[in-house]
Protein backbone atom coordinates (compact mmCIF):
# COMPACT_ATOMS: atom_id res chain seq x y z
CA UNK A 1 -22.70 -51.35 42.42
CA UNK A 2 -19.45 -50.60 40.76
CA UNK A 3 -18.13 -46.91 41.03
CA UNK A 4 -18.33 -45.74 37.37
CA UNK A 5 -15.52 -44.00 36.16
CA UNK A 6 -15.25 -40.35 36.30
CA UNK A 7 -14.77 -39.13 32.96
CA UNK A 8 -11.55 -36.69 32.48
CA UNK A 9 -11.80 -33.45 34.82
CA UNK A 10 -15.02 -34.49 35.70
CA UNK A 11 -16.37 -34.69 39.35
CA UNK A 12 -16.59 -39.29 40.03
CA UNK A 13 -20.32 -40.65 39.56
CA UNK A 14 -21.72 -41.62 43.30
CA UNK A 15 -22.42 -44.96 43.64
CA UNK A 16 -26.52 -45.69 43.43
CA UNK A 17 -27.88 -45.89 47.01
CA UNK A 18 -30.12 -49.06 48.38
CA UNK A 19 -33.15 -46.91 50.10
CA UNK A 20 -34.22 -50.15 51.55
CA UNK A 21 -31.13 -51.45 53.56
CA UNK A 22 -32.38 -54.61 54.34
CA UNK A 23 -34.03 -56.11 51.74
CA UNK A 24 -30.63 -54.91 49.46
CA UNK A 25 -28.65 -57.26 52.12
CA UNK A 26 -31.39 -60.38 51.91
CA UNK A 27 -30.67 -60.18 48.06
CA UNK A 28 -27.06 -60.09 48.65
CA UNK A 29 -27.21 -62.78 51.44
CA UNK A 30 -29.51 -65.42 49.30
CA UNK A 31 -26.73 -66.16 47.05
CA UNK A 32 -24.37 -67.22 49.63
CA UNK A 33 -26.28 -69.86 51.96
CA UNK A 34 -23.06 -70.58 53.66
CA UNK A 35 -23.20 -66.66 54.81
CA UNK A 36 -26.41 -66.48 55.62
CA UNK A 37 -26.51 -69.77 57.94
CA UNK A 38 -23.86 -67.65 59.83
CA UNK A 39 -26.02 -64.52 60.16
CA UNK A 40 -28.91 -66.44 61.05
CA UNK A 41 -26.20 -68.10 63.94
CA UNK A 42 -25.74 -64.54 64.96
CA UNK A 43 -28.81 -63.09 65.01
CA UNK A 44 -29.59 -66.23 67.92
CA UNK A 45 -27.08 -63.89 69.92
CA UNK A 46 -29.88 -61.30 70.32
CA UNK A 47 -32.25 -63.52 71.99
CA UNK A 48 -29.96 -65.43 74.26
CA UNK A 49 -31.21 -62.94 76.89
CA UNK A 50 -30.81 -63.43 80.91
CA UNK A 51 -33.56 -61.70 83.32
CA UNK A 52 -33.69 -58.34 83.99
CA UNK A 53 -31.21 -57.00 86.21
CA UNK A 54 -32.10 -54.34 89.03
CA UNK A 55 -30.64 -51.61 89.02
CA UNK A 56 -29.12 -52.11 84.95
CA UNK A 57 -29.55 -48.72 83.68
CA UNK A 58 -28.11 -46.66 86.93
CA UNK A 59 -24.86 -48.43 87.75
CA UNK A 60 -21.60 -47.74 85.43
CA UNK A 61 -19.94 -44.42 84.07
CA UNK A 62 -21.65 -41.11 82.56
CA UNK A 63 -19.59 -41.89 79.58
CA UNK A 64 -21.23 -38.90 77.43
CA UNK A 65 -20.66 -36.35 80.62
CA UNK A 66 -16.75 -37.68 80.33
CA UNK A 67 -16.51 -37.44 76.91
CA UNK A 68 -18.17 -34.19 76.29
CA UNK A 69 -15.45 -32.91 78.93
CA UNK A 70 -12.95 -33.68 76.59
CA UNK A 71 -11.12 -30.94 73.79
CA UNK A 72 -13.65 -31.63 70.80
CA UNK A 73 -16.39 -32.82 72.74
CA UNK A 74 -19.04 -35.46 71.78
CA UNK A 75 -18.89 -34.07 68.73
CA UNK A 76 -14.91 -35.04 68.51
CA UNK A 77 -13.76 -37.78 70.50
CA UNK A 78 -15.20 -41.59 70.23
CA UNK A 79 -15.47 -44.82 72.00
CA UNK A 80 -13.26 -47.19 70.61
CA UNK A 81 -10.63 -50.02 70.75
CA UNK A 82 -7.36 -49.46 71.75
CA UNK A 83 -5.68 -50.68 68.49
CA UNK A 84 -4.05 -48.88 65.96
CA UNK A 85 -5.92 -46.34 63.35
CA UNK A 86 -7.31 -48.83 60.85
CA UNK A 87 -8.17 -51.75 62.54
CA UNK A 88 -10.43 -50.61 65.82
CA UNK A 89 -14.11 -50.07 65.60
CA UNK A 90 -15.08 -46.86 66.94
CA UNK A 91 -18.38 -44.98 68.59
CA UNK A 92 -19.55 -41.20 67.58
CA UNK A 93 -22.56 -40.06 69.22
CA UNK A 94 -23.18 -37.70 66.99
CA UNK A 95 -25.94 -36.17 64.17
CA UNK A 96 -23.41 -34.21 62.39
CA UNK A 97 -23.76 -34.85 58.48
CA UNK A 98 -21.16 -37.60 57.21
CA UNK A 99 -19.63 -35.19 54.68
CA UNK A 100 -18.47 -33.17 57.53
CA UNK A 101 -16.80 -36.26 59.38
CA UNK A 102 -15.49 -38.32 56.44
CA UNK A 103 -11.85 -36.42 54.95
CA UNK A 104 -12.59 -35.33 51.79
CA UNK A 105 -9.89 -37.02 49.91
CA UNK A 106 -12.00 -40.87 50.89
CA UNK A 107 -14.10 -42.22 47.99
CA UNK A 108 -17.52 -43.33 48.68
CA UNK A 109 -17.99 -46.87 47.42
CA UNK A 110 -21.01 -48.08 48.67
CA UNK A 111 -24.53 -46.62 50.75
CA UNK A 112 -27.51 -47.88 51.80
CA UNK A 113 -30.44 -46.29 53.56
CA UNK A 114 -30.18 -43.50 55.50
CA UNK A 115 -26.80 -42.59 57.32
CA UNK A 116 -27.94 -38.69 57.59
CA UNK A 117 -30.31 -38.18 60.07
CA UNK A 118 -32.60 -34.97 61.02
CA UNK A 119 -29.72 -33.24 63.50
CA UNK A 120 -33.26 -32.84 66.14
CA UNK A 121 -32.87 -36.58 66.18
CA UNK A 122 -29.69 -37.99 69.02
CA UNK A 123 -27.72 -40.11 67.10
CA UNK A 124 -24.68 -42.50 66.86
CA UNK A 125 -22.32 -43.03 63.88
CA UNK A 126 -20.66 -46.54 64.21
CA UNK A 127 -17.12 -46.53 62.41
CA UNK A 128 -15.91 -50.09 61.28
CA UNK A 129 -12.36 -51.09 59.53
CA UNK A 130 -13.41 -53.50 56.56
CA UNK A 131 -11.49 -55.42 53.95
CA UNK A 132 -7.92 -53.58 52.11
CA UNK A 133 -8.45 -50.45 53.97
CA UNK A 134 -12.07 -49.53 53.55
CA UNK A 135 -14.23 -48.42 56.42
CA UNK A 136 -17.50 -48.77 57.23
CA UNK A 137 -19.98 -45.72 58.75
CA UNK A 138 -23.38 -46.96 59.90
CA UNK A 139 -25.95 -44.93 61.91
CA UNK A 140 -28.43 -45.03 64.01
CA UNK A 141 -31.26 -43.18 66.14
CA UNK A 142 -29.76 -42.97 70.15
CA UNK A 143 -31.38 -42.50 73.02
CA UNK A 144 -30.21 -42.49 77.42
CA UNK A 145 -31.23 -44.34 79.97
CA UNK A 146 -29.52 -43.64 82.98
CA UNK A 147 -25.94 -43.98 82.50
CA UNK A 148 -26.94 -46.47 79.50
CA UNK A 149 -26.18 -45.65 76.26
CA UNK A 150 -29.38 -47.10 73.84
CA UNK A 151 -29.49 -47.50 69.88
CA UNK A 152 -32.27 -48.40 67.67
CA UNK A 153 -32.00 -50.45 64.48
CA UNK A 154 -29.27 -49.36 61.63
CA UNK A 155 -30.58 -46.98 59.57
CA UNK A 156 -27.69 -46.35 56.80
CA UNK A 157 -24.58 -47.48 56.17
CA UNK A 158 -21.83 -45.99 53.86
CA UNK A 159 -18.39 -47.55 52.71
CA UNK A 160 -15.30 -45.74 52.09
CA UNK A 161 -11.84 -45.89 50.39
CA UNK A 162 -9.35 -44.21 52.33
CA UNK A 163 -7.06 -42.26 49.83
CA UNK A 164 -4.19 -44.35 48.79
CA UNK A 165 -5.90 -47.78 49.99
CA UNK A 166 -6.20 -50.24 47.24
CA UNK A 167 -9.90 -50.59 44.86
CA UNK A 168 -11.85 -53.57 46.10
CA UNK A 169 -14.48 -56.07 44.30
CA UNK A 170 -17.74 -54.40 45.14
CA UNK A 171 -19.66 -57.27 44.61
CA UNK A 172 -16.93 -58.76 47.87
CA UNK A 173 -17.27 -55.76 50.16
CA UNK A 174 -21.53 -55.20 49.38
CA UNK A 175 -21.43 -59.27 50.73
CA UNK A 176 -18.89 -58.02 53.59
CA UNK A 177 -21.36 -55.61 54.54
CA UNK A 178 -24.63 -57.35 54.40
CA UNK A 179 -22.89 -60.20 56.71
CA UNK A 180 -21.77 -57.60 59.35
CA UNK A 181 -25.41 -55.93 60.07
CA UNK A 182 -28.06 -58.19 58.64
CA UNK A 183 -27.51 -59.92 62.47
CA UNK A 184 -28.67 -56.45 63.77
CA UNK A 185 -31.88 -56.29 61.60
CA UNK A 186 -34.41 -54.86 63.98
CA UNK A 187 -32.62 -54.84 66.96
CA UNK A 188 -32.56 -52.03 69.77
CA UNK A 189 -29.53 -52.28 72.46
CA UNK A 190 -28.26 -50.37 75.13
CA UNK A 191 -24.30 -50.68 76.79
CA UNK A 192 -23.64 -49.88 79.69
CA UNK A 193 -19.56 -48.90 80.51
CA UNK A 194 -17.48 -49.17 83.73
CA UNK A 195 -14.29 -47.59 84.34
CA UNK A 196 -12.66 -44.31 83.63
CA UNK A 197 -10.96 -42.17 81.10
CA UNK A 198 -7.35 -43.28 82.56
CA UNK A 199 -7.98 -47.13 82.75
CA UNK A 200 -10.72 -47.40 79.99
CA UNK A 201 -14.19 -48.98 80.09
CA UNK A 202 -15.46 -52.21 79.70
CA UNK A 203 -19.07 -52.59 78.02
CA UNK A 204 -22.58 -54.79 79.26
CA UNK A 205 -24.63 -54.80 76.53
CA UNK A 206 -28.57 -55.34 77.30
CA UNK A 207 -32.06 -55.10 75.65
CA UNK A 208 -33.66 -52.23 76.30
CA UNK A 209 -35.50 -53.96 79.09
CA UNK A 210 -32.77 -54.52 81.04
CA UNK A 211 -32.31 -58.13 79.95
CA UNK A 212 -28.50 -58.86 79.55
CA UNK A 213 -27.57 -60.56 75.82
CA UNK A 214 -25.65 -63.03 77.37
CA UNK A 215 -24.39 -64.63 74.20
CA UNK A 216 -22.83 -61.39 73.53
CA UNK A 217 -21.65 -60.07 76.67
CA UNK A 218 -19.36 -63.48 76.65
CA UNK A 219 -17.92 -62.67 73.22
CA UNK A 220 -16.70 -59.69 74.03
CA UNK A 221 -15.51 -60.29 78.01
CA UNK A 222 -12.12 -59.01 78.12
CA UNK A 223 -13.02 -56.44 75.97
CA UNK A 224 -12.33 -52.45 76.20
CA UNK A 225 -13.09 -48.82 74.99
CA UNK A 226 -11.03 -45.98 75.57
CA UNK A 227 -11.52 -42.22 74.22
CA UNK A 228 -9.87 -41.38 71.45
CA UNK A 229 -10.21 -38.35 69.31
CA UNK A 230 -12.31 -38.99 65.92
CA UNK A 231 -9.11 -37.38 64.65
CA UNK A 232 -6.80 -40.42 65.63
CA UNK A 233 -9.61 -43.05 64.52
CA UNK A 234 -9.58 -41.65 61.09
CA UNK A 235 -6.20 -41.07 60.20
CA UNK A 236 -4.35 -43.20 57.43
CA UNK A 237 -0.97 -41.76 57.67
């Protein structure tokens, strides 16, 4: 999926989008049995599940009530790690179109499925650093319970070249990208955050049922999100 060459004052071709998102990333993944023996380790994660916890869904911080609070709103601010711009994953609850988020100056490299969804649908745009500069948006459908914050299965995701950042193999960042969310395939999760705007929030995740993913809650224990705005997250300067 190599971005063709614009010819001279000419608008650049978009790259051809995968409609089906999954079976795109089992092609990609069934050359590389090394790669997929470690998605298949990760997608164990997902059902290393304890029993369901009273009381999961009403305990921790009203994160959307905090960040809608904010200058910018849900629309504006996100969820994300403390790092620098460029290497911290980041959390938009969102519908807004991905033309309007993305600055205009980026270069789509690579899409697959669906990362535009009807705006009467609540959703969540993840935003992911990948390889020489290029970031990843995936989406999906999102839903509350209690003071939970709940996301169905990917539905699109969409690559990027930040102006200035160097060209990458396509064939390297399309197996990049089928590695990262092939785990996911089918899955449904909710997090639940504790803390505050001040000290930041640290993040359960659990099935929808209330089931803790252990396997992952241990991975990422020490962990923590603070609100930035989408602003910040996105800036290459």
């Amino acid at each position: 999926m190599l971005l063709l060459a614009a010819a001279a004052g000419a608008a650049p071709a978009q790259p051809p989008r995968e409609p089906d998102m999954w079976a795109a990333f089992e092609r990609i993944l069934a050359r590389e049995p090394e790669v997929r023996q470690r998605v298949e380790e990760s997608r164990r994660r997902f059902s290393d599940a304890g029993e369901t916890v009273a009381g999961w869904d009403i305990e921790g911080a009203d994160t959307d009530l905090l960040l809608a609070a904010l200058p910018g709103g849900l629309d504006g601010n996100v969820l994300a790690d403390p790092g620098p711009p460029g290497e911290s994953d980041g959390e938009l609850r969102t519908s807004r179109p991905l033309a309007e988020i993305v600055p205009a100056d980026w270069t789509l490299v690579l899409r697959y499925g669906e990362v535009d969804l009807h705006p009467r649908h609540s959703a969540v745009l993840f935003i992911s650093p990948a390889s020489l500069g290029h970031v990843v948006f995936s989406r999906a459908r999102r839903w509350r319970r209690g003071n939970t914050s709940c996301w169905g299965p990917i539905r699109g995701v969409a690559v990027y070249r930040p102006a200035g950042a160097p060209a990458d193999d396509p064939a390297r960042l399309a197996l990049e990208t089928a590695a990262s969310f092939a785990s996911a395939e089918g899955q449904s999760v909710c997090e639940r955050f504790e803390g505050d705007l001040a000290r930041g929030f640290t993040r359960t995740w659990f099935l929808p049922d209330g089931r803790p993913l252990i396997g992952i809650n241990r991975r990422s224990a020490g962990g923590r999100s603070v609100a930035r705005p989408l602003a910040e997250l996105l800036d290459r300067r």
